[in-house]
PDB file of N, CA and C in Angstrom:
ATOM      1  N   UNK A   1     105.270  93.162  90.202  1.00  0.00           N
ATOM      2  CA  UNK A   1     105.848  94.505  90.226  1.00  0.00           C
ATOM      3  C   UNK A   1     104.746  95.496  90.598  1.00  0.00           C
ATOM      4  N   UNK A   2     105.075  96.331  91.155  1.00  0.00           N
ATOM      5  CA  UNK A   2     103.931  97.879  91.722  1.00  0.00           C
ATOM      6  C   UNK A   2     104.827  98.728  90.957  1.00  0.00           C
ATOM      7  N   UNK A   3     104.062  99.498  90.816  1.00  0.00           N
ATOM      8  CA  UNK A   3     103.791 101.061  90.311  1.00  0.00           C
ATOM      9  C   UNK A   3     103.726 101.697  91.192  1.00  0.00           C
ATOM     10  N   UNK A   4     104.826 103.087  91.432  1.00  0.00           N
ATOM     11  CA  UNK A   4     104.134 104.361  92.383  1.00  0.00           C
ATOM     12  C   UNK A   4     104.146 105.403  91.189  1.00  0.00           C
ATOM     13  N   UNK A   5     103.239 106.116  91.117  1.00  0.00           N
ATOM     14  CA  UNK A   5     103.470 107.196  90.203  1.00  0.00           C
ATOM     15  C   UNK A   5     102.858 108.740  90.970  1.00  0.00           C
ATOM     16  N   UNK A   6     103.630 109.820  91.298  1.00  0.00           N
ATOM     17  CA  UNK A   6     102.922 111.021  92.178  1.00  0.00           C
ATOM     18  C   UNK A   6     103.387 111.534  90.958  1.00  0.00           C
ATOM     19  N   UNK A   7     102.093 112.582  90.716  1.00  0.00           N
ATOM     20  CA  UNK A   7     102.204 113.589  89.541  1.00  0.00           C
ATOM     21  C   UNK A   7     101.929 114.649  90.908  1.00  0.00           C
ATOM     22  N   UNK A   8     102.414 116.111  90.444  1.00  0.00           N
ATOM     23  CA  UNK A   8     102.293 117.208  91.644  1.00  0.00           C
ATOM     24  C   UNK A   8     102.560 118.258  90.416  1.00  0.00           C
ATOM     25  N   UNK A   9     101.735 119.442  90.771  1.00  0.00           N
ATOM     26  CA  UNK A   9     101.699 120.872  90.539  1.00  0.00           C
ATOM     27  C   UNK A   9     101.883 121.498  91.332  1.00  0.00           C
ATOM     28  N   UNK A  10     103.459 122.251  91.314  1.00  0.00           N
ATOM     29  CA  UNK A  10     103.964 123.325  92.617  1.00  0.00           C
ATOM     30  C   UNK A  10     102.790 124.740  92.227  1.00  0.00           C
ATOM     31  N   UNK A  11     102.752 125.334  93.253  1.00  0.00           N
ATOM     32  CA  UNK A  11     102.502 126.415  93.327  1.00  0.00           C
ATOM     33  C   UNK A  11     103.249 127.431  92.609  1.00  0.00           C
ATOM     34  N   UNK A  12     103.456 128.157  91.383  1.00  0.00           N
ATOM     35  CA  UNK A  12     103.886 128.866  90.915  1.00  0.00           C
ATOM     36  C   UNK A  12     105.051 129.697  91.601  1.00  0.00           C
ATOM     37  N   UNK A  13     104.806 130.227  92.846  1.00  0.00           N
ATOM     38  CA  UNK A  13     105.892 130.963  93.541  1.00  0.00           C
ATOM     39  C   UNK A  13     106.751 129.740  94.092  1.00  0.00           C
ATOM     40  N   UNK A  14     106.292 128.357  94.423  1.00  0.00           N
ATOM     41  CA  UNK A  14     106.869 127.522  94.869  1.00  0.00           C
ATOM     42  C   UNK A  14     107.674 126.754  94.041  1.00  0.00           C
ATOM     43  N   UNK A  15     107.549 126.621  93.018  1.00  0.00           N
ATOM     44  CA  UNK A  15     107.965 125.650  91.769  1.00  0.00           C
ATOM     45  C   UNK A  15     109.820 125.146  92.077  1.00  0.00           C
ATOM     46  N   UNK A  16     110.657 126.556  92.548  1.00  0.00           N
ATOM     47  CA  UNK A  16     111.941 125.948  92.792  1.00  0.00           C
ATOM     48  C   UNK A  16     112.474 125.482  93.890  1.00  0.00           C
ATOM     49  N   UNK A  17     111.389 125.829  95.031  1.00  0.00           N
ATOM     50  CA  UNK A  17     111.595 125.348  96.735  1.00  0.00           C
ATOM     51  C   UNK A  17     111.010 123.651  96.445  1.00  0.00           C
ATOM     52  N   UNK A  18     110.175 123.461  95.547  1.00  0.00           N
ATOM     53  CA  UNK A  18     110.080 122.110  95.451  1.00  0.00           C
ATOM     54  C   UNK A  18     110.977 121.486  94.740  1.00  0.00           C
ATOM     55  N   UNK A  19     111.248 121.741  93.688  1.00  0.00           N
ATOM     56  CA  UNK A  19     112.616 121.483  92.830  1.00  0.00           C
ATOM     57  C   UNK A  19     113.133 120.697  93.418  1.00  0.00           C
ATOM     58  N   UNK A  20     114.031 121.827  94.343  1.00  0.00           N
ATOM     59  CA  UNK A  20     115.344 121.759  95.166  1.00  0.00           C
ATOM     60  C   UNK A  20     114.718 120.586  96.412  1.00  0.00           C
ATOM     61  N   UNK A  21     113.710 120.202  96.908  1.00  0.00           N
ATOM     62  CA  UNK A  21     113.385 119.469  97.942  1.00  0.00           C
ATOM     63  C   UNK A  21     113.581 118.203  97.136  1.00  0.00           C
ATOM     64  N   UNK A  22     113.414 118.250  95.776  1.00  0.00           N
ATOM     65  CA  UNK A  22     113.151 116.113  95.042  1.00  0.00           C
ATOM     66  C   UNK A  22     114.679 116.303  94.711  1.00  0.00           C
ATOM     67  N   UNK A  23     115.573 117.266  94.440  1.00  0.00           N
ATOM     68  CA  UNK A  23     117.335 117.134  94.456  1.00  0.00           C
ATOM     69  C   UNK A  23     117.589 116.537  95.486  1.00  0.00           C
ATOM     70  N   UNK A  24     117.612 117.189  96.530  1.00  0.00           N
ATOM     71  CA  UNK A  24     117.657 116.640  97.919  1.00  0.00           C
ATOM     72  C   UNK A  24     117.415 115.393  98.148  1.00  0.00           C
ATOM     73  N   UNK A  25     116.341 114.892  97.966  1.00  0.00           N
ATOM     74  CA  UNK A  25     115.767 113.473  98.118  1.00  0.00           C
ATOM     75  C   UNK A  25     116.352 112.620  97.744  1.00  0.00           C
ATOM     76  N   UNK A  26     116.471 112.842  96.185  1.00  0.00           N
ATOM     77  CA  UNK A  26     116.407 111.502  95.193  1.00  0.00           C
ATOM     78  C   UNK A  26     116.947 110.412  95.673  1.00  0.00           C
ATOM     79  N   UNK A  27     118.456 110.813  95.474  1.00  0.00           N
ATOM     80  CA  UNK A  27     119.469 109.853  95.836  1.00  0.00           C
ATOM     81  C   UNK A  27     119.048 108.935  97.273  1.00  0.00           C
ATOM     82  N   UNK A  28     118.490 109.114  98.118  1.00  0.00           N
ATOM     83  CA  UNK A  28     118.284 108.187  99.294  1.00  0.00           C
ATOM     84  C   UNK A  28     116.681 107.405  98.917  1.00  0.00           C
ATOM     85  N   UNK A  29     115.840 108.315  98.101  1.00  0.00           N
ATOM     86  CA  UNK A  29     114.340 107.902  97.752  1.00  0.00           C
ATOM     87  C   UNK A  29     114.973 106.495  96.730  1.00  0.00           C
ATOM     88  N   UNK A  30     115.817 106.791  96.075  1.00  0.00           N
ATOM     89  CA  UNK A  30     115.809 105.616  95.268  1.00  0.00           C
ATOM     90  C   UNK A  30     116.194 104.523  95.540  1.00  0.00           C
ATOM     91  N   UNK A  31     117.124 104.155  97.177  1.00  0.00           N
ATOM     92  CA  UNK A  31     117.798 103.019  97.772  1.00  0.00           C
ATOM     93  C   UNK A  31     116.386 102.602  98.476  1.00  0.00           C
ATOM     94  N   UNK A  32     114.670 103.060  97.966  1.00  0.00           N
ATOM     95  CA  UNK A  32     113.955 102.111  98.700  1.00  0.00           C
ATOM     96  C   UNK A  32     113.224 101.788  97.624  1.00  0.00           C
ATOM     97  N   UNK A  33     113.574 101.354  96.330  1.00  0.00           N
ATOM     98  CA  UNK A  33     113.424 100.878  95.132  1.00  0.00           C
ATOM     99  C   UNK A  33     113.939 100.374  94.514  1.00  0.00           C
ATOM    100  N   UNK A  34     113.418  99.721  93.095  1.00  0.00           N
ATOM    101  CA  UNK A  34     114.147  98.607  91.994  1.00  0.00           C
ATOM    102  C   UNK A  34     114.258 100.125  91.171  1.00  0.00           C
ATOM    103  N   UNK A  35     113.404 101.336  90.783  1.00  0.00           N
ATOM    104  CA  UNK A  35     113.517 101.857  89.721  1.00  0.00           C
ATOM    105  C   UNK A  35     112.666 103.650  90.159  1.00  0.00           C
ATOM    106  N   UNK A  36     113.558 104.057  89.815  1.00  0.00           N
ATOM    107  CA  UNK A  36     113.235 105.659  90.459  1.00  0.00           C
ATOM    108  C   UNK A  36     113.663 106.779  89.385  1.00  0.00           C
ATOM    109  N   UNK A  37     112.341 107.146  88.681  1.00  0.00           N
ATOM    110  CA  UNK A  37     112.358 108.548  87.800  1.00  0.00           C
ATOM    111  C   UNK A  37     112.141 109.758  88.230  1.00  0.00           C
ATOM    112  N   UNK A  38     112.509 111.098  87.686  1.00  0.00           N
ATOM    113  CA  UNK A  38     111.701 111.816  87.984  1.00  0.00           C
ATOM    114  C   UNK A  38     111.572 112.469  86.965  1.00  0.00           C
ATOM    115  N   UNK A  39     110.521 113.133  86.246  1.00  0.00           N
ATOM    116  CA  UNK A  39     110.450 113.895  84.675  1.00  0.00           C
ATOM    117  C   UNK A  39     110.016 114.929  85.997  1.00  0.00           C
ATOM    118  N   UNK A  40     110.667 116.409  85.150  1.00  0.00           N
ATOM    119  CA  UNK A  40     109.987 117.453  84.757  1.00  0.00           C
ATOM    120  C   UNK A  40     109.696 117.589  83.538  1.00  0.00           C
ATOM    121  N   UNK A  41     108.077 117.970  84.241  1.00  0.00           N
ATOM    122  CA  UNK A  41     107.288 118.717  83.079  1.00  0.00           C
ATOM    123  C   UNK A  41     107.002 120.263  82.897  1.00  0.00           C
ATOM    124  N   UNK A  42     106.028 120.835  81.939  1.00  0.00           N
ATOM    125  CA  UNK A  42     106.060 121.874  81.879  1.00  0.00           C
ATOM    126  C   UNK A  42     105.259 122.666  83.075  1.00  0.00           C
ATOM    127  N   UNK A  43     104.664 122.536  83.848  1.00  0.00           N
ATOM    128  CA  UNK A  43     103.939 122.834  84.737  1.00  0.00           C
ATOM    129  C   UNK A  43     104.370 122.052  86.431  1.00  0.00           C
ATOM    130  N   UNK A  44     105.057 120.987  86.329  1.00  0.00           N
ATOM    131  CA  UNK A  44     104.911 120.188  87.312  1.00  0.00           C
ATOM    132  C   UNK A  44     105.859 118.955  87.558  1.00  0.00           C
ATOM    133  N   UNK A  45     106.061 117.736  87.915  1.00  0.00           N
ATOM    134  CA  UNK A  45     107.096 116.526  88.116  1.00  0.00           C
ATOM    135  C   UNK A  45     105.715 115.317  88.381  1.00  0.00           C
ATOM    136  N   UNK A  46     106.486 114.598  87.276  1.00  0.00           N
ATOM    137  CA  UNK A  46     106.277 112.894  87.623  1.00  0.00           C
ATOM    138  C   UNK A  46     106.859 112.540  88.584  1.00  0.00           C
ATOM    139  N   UNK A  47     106.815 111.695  89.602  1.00  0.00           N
ATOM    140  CA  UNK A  47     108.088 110.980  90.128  1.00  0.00           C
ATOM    141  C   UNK A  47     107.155 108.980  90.237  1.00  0.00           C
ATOM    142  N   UNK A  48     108.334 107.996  89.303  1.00  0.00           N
ATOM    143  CA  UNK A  48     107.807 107.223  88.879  1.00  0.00           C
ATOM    144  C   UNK A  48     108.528 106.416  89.457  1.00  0.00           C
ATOM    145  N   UNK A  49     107.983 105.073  90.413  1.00  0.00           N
ATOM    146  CA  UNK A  49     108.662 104.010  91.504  1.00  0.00           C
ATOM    147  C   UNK A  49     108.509 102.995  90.765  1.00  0.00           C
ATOM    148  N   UNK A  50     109.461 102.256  90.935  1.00  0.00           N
ATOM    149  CA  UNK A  50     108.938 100.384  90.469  1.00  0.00           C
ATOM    150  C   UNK A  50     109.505  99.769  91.836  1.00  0.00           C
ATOM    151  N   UNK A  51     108.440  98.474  92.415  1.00  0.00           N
ATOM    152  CA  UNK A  51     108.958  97.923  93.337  1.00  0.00           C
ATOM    153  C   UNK A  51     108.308  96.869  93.358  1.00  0.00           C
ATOM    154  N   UNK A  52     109.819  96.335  93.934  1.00  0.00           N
ATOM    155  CA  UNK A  52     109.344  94.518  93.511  1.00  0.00           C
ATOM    156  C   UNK A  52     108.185  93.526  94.757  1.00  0.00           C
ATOM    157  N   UNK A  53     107.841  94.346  95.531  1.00  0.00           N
ATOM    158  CA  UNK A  53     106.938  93.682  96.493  1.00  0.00           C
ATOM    159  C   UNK A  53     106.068  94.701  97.718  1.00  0.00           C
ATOM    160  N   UNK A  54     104.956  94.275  98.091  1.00  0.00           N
ATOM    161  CA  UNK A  54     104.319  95.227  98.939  1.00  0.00           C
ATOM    162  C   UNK A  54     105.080  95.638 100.165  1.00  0.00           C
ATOM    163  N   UNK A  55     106.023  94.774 100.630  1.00  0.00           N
ATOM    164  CA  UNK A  55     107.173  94.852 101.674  1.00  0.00           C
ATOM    165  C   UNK A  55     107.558  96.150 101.050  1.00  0.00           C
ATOM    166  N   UNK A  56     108.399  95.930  99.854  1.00  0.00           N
ATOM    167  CA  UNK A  56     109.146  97.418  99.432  1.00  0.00           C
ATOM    168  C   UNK A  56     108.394  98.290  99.032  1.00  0.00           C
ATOM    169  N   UNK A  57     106.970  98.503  98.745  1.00  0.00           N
ATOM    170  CA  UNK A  57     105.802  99.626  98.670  1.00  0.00           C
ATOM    171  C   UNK A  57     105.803 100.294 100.642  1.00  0.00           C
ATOM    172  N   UNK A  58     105.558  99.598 101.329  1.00  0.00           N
ATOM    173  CA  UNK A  58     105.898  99.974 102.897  1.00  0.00           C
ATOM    174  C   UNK A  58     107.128 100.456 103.047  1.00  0.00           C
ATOM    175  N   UNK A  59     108.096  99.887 102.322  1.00  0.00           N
ATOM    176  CA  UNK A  59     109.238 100.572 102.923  1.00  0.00           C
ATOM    177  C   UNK A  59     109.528 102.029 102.535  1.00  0.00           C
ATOM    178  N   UNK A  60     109.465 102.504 101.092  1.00  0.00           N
ATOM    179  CA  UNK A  60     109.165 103.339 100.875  1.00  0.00           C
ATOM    180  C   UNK A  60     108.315 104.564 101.153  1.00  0.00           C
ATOM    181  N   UNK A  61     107.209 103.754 101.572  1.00  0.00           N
ATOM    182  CA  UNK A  61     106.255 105.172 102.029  1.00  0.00           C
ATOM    183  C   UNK A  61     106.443 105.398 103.669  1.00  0.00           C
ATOM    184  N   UNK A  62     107.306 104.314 104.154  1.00  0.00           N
ATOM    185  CA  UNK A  62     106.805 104.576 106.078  1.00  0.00           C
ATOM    186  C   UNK A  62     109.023 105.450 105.655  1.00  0.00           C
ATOM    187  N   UNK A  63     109.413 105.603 104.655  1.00  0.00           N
ATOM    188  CA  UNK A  63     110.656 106.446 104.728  1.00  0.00           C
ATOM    189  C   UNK A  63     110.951 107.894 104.791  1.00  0.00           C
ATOM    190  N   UNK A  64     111.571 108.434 105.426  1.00  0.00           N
ATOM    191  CA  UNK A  64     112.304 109.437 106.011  1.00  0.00           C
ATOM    192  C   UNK A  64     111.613 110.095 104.807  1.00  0.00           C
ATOM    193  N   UNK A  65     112.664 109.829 103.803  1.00  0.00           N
ATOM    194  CA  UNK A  65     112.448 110.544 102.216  1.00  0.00           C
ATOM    195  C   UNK A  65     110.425 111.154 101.091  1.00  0.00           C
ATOM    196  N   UNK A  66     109.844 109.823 101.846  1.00  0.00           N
ATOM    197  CA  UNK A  66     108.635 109.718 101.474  1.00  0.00           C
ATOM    198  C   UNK A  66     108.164 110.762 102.361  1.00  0.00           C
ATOM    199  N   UNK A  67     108.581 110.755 103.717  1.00  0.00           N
ATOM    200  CA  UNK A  67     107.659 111.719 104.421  1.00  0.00           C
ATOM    201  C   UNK A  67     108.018 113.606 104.480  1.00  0.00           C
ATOM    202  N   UNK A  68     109.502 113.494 103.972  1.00  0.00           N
ATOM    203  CA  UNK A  68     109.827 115.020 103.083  1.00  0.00           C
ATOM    204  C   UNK A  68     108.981 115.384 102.166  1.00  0.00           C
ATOM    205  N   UNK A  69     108.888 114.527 101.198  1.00  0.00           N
ATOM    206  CA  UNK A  69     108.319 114.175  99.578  1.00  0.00           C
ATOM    207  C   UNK A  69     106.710 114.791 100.585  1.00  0.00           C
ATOM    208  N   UNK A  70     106.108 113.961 101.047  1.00  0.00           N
ATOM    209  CA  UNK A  70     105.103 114.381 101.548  1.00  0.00           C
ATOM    210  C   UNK A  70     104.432 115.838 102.033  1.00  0.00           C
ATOM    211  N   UNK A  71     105.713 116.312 102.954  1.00  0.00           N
ATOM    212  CA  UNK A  71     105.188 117.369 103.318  1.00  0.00           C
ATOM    213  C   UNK A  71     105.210 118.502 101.965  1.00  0.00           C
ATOM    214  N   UNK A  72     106.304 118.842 101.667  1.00  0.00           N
ATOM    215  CA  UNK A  72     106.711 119.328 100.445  1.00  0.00           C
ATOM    216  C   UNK A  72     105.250 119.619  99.462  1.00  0.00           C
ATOM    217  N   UNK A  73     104.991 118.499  99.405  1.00  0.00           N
ATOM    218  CA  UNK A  73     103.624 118.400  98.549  1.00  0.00           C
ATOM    219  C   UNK A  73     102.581 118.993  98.662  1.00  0.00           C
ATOM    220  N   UNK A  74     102.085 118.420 100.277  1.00  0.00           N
ATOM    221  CA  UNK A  74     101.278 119.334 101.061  1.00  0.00           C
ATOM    222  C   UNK A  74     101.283 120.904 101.378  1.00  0.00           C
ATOM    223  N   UNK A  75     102.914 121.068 101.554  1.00  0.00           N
ATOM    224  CA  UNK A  75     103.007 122.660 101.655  1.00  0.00           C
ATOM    225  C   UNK A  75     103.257 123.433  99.988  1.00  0.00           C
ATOM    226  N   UNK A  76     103.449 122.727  99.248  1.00  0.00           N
ATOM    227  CA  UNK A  76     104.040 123.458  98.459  1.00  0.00           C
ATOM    228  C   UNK A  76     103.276 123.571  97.186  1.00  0.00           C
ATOM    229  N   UNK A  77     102.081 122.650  97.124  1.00  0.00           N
ATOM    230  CA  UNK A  77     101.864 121.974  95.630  1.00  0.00           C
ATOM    231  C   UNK A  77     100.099 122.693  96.037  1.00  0.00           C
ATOM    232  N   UNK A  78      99.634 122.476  94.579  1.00  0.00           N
ATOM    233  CA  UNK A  78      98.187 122.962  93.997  1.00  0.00           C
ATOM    234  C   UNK A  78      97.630 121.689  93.748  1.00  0.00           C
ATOM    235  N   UNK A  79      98.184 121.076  93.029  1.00  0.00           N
ATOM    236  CA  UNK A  79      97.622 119.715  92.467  1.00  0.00           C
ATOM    237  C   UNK A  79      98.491 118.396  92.927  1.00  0.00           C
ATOM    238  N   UNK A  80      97.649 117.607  92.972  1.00  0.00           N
ATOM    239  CA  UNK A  80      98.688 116.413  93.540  1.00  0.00           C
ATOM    240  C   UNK A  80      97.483 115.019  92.910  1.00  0.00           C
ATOM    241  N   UNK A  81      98.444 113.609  92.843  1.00  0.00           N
ATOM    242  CA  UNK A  81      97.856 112.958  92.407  1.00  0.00           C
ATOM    243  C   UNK A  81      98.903 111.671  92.734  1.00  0.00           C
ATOM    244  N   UNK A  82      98.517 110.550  93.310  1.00  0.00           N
ATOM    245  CA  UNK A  82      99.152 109.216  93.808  1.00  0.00           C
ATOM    246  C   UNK A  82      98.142 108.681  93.163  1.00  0.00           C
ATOM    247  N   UNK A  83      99.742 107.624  92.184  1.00  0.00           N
ATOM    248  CA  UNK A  83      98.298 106.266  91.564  1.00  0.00           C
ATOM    249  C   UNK A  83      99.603 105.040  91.998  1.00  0.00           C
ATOM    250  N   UNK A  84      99.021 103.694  92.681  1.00  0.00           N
ATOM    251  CA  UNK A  84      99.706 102.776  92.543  1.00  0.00           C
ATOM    252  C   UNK A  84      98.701 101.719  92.208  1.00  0.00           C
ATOM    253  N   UNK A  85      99.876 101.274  90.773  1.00  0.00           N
ATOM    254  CA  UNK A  85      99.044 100.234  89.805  1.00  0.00           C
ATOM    255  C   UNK A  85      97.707 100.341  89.266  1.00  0.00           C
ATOM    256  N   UNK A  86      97.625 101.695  89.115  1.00  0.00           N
ATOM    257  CA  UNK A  86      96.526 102.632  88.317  1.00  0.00           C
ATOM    258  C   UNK A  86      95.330 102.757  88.938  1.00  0.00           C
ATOM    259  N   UNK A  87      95.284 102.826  90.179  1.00  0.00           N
ATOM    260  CA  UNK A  87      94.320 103.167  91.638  1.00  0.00           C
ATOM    261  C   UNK A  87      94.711 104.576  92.329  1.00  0.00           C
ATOM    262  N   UNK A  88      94.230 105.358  92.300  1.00  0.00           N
ATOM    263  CA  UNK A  88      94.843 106.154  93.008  1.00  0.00           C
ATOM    264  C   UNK A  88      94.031 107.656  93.235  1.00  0.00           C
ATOM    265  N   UNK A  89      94.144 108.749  94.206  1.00  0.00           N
ATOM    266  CA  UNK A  89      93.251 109.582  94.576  1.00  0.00           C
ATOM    267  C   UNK A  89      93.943 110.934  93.965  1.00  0.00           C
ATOM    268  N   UNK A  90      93.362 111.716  93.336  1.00  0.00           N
ATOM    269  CA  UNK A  90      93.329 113.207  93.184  1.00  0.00           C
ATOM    270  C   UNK A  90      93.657 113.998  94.608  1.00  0.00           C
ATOM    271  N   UNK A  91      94.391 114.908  94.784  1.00  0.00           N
ATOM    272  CA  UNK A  91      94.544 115.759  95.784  1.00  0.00           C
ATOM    273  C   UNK A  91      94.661 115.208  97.030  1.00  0.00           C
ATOM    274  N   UNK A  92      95.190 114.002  97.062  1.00  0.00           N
ATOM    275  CA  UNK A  92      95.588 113.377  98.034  1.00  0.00           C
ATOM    276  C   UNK A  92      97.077 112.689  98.157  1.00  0.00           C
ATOM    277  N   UNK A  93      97.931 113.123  97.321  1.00  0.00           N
ATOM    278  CA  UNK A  93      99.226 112.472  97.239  1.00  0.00           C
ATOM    279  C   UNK A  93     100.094 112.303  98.409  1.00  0.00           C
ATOM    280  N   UNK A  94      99.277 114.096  99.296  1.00  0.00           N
ATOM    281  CA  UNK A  94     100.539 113.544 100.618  1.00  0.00           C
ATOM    282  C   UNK A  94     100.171 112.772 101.485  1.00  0.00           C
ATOM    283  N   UNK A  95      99.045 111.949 101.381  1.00  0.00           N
ATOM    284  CA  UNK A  95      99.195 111.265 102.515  1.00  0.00           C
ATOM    285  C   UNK A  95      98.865 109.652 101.644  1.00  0.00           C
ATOM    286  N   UNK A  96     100.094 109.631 101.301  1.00  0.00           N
ATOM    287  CA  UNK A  96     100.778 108.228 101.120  1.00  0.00           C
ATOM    288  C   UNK A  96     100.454 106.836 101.739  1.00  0.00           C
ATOM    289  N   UNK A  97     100.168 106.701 103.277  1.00  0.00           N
ATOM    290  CA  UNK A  97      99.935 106.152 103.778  1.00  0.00           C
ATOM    291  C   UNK A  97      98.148 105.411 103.500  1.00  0.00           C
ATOM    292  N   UNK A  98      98.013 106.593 103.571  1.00  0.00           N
ATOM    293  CA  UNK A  98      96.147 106.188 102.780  1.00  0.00           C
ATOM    294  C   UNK A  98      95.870 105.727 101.537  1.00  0.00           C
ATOM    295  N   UNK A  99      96.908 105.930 100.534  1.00  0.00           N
ATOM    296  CA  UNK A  99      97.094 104.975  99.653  1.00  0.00           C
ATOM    297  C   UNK A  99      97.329 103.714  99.507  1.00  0.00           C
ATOM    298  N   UNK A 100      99.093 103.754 100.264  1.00  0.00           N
ATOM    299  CA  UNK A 100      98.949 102.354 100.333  1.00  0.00           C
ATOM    300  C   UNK A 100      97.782 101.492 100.972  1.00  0.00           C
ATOM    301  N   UNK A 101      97.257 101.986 102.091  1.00  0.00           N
ATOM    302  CA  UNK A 101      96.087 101.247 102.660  1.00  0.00           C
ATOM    303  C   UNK A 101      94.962 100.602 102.272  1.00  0.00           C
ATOM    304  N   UNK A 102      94.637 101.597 100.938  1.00  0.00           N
ATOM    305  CA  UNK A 102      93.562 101.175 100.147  1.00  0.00           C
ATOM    306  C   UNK A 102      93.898 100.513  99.073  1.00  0.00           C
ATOM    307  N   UNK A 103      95.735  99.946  98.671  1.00  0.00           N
ATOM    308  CA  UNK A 103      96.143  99.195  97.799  1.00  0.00           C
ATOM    309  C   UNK A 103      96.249  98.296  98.603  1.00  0.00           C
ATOM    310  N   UNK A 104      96.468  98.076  99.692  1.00  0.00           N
ATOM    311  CA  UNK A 104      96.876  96.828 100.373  1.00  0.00           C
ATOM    312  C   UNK A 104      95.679  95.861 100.333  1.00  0.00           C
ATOM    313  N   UNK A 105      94.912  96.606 100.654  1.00  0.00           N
ATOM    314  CA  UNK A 105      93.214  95.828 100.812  1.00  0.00           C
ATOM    315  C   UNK A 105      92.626  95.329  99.315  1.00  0.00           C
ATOM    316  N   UNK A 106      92.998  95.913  98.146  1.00  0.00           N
ATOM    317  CA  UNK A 106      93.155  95.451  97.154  1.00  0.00           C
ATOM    318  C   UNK A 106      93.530  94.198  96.973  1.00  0.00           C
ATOM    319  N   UNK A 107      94.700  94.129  97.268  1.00  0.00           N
ATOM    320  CA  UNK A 107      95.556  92.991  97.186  1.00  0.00           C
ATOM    321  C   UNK A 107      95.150  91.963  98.073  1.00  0.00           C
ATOM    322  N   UNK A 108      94.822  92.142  98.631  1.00  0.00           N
ATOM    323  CA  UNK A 108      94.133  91.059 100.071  1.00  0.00           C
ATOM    324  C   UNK A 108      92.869  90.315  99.139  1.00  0.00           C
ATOM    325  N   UNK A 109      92.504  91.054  98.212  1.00  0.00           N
ATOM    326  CA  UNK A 109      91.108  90.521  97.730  1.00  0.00           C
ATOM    327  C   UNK A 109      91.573  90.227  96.267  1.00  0.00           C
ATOM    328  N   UNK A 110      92.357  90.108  95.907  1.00  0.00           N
ATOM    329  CA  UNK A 110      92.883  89.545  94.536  1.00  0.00           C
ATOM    330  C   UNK A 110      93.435  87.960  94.950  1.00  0.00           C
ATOM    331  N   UNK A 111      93.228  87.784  93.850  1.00  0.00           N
ATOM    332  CA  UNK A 111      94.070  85.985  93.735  1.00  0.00           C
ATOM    333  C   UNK A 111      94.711  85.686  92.806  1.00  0.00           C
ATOM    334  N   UNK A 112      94.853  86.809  92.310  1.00  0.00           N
ATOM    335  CA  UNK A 112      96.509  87.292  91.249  1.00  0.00           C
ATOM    336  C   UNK A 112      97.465  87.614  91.641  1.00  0.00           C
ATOM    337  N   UNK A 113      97.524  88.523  92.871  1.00  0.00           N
ATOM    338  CA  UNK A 113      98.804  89.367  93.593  1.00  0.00           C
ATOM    339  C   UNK A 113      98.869  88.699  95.186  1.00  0.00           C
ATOM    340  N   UNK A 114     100.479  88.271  95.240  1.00  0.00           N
ATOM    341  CA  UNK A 114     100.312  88.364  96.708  1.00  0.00           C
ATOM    342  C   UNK A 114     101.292  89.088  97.531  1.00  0.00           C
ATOM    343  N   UNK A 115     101.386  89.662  98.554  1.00  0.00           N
ATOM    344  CA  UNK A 115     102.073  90.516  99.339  1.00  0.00           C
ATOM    345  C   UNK A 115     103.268  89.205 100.188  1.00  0.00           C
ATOM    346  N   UNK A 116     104.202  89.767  99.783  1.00  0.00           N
ATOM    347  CA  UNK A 116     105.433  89.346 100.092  1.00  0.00           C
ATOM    348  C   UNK A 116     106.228  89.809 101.379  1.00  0.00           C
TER     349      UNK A 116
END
């Protein structure tokens, strides 16, 4: 199983233009997953993935939905934070792609996990 977890801090004036962008989303973000949360918090949103293989970690991030989620972030947010399977970069959430990249290579060098 993988972990996606993006924690994000909207911009104060932004807080309901982002809102309204993960409403929008959800429902299609979650048909590229086993398991799709989203908490609001007091300042900001979890949004928490479970997926059953690195196939469905790609599918997710190379999606329509991921790359809304993305910009959104980029335009809208102060703080941002992508961890998958508790790896992950500070102020770099929107670009997703650089994550997975540096999880993939992970996995390439483990002999616990294999990519499916």
């Amino acid at each position: 199983m993988i972990n996606l977890i993006i924690t994000v801090q909207p911009k104060s004036i932004k807080y309901l233009e982002f809102s309204q962008t993960l409403e929008q989303i959800k429902g299609n973000l979650s048909q590229h997953c086993t398991k799709l949360a989203i908490v609001e918090e007091k300042k900001g949103f979890t949004i928490v993935t479970d997926l059953k293989s690195a196939k469905q970690l790609s599918s997710i991030i190379n999606s329509k939905e991921m790359g809304i989620l993305s910009g959104a972030i980029k335009m809208l947010c102060k703080v941002s934070k992508a961890v998958i399977n508790g790896g992950g970069f500070e102020n770099k959430a929107y670009n997703l792609k650089e994550v997975q990249f540096n999880f993939t290579r992970i996995i390439q060098k483990s002999k616990h996990i294999t990519i499916n």
